[in-house]
Structure formats: structure tokens, C-alpha cells
C-alpha atoms as a PDB file:
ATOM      1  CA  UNK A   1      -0.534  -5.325  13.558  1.00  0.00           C
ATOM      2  CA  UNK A   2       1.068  -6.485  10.319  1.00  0.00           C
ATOM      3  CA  UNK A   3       0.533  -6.226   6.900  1.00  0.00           C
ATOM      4  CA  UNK A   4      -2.975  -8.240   5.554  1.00  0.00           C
ATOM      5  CA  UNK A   5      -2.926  -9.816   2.050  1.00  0.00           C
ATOM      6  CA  UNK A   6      -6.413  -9.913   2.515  1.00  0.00           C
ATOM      7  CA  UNK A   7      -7.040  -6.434   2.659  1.00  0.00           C
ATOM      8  CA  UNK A   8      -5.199  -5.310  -0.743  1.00  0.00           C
ATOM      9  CA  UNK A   9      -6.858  -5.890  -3.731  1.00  0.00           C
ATOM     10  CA  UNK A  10      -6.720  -4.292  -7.203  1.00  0.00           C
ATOM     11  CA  UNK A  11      -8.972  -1.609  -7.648  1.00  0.00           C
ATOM     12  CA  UNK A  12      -7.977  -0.967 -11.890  1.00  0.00           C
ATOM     13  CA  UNK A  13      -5.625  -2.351 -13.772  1.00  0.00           C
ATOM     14  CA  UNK A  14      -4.093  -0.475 -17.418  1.00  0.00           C
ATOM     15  CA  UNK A  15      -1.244  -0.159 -19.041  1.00  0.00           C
ATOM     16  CA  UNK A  16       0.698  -1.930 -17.150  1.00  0.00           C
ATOM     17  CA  UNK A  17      -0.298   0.442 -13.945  1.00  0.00           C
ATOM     18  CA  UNK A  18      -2.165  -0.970 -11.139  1.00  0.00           C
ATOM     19  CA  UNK A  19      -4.313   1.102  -8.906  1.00  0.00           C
ATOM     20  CA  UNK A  20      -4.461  -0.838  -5.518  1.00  0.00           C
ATOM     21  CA  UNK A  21      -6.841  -0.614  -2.344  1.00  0.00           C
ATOM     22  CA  UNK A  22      -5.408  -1.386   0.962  1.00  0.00           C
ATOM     23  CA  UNK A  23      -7.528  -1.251   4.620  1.00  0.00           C
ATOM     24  CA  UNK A  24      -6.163  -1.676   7.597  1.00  0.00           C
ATOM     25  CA  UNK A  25      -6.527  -1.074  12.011  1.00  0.00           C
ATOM     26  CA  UNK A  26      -2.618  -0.158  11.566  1.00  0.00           C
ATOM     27  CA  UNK A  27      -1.940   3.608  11.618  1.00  0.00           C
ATOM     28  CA  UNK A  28      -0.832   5.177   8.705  1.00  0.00           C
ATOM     29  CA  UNK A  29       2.450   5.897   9.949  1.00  0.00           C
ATOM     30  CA  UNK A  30       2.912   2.310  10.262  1.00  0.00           C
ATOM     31  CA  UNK A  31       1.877   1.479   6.718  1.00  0.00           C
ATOM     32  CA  UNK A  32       4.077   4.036   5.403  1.00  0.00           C
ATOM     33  CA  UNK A  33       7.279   2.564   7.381  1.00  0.00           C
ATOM     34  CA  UNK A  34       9.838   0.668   4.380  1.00  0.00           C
ATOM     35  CA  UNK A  35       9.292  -2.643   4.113  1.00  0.00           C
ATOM     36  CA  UNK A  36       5.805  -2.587   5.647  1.00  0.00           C
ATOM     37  CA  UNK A  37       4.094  -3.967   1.815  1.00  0.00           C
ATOM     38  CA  UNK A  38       7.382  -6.440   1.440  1.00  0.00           C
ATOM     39  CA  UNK A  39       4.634  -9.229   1.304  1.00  0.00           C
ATOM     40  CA  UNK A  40       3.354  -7.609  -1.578  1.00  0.00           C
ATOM     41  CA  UNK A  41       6.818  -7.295  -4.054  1.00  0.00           C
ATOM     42  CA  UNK A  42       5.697 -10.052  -6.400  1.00  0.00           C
ATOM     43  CA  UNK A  43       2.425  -8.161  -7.147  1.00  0.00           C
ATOM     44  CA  UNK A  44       3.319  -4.275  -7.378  1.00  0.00           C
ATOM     45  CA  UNK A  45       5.985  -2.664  -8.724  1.00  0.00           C
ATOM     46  CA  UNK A  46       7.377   1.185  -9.224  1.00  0.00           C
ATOM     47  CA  UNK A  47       4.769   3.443  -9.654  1.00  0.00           C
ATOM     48  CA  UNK A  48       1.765   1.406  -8.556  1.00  0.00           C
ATOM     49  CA  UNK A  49      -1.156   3.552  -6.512  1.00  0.00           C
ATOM     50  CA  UNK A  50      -2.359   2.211  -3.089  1.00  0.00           C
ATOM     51  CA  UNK A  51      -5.443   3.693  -1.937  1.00  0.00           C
ATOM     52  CA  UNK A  52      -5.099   3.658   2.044  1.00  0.00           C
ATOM     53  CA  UNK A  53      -7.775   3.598   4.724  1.00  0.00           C
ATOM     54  CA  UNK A  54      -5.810   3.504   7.439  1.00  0.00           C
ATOM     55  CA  UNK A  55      -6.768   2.823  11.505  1.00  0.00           C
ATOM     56  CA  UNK A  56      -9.909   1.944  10.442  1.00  0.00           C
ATOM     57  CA  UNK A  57     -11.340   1.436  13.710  1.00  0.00           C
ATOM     58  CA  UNK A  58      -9.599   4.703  15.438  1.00  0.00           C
ATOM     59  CA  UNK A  59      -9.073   8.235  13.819  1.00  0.00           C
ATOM     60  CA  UNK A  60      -9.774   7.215  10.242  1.00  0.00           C
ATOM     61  CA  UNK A  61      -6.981   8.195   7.818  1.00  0.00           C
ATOM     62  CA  UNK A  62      -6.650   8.149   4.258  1.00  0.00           C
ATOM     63  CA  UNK A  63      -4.097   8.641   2.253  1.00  0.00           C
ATOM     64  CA  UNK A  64      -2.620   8.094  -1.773  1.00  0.00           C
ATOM     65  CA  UNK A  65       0.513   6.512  -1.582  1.00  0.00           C
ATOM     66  CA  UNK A  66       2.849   5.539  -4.556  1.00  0.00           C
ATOM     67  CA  UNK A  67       5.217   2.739  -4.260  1.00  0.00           C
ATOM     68  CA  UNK A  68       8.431   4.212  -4.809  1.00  0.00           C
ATOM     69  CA  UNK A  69      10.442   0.892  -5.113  1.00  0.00           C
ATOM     70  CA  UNK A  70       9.808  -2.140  -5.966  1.00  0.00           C
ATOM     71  CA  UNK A  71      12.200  -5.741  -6.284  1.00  0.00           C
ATOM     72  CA  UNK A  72      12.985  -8.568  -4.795  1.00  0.00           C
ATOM     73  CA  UNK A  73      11.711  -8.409  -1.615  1.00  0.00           C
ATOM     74  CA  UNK A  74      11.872  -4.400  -1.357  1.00  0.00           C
ATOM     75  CA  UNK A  75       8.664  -2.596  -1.542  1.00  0.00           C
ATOM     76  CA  UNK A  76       8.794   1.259  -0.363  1.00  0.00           C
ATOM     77  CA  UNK A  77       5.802   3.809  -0.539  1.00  0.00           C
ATOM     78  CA  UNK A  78       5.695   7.949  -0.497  1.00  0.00           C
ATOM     79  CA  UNK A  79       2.467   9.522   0.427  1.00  0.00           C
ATOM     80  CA  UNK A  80       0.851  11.809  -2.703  1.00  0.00           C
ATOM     81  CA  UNK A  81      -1.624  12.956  -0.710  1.00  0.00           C
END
């Protein structure tokens, strides 16, 4: 699958941080591949949180990722935990 606008939505916004939530069927270690939130880069930038429920109808994962970068079309996440 792909990434689904529908599925990420702001979860708290302060400060200029943004605390996102994400769900998805993909895997986790297809979420965290670069580029994967590109469809996103108008709407998070450096230091944003997504929280990650990832292959939602397989082995369930979670995970805290930060995006790492963020412009133009570049979006790139690390895992926090």
C-alpha cells in the first residue's frame, strides 16, 4: 500500500510542534522507508511526532517516530521508540 492522507490527523498542536497520528495496513518498515510521508511535506516539518499504528490488520506495531527532515517535497522519519 501507499501512504493515506486520510489516516494522519493532528493529535495536539503547541508551540509550533505538532503531535500527529498516523494508521495504516502497511508495515512499519514500510512507513519508516524516506520519502514514504512525502505527501505530507506541506503539513509537518522537523521535529514533528507521528504516532504509528502500523499493519493494523496483521502483527500490530506501534511505534514514535520523529520526522527528521522536512522541505520541499522531502519528508524523512527516525523511530524514538
Amino acid at each position: 500500500m501507499a501512504y493515506n492522507s486520510k489516516s494522519f490527523s493532528v493529535a495536539a498542536y503547541t508551540n509550533g510542534f505538532t503531535l500527529w497520528s498516523y494508521g495504516s495496513e502497511d508495515k512499519l518498515d514500510e512507513i519508516m522507508k524516506p520519502d514514504y510521508f512525502r505527501r505530507a511535506a506541506a503539513f509537518v516539518r522537523r521535529g514533528d511526532m507521528i504516532l504509528t499504528n502500523a499493519d493494523k490488520e496483521g502483527d500490530m506495531q506501534s511505534a514514535i517516530l520523529v520526522v527528521s527532515e522536512a522541505g520541499g517535497e522531502k519528508v524523512a522519519v527516525k523511530r524514538l521508540v
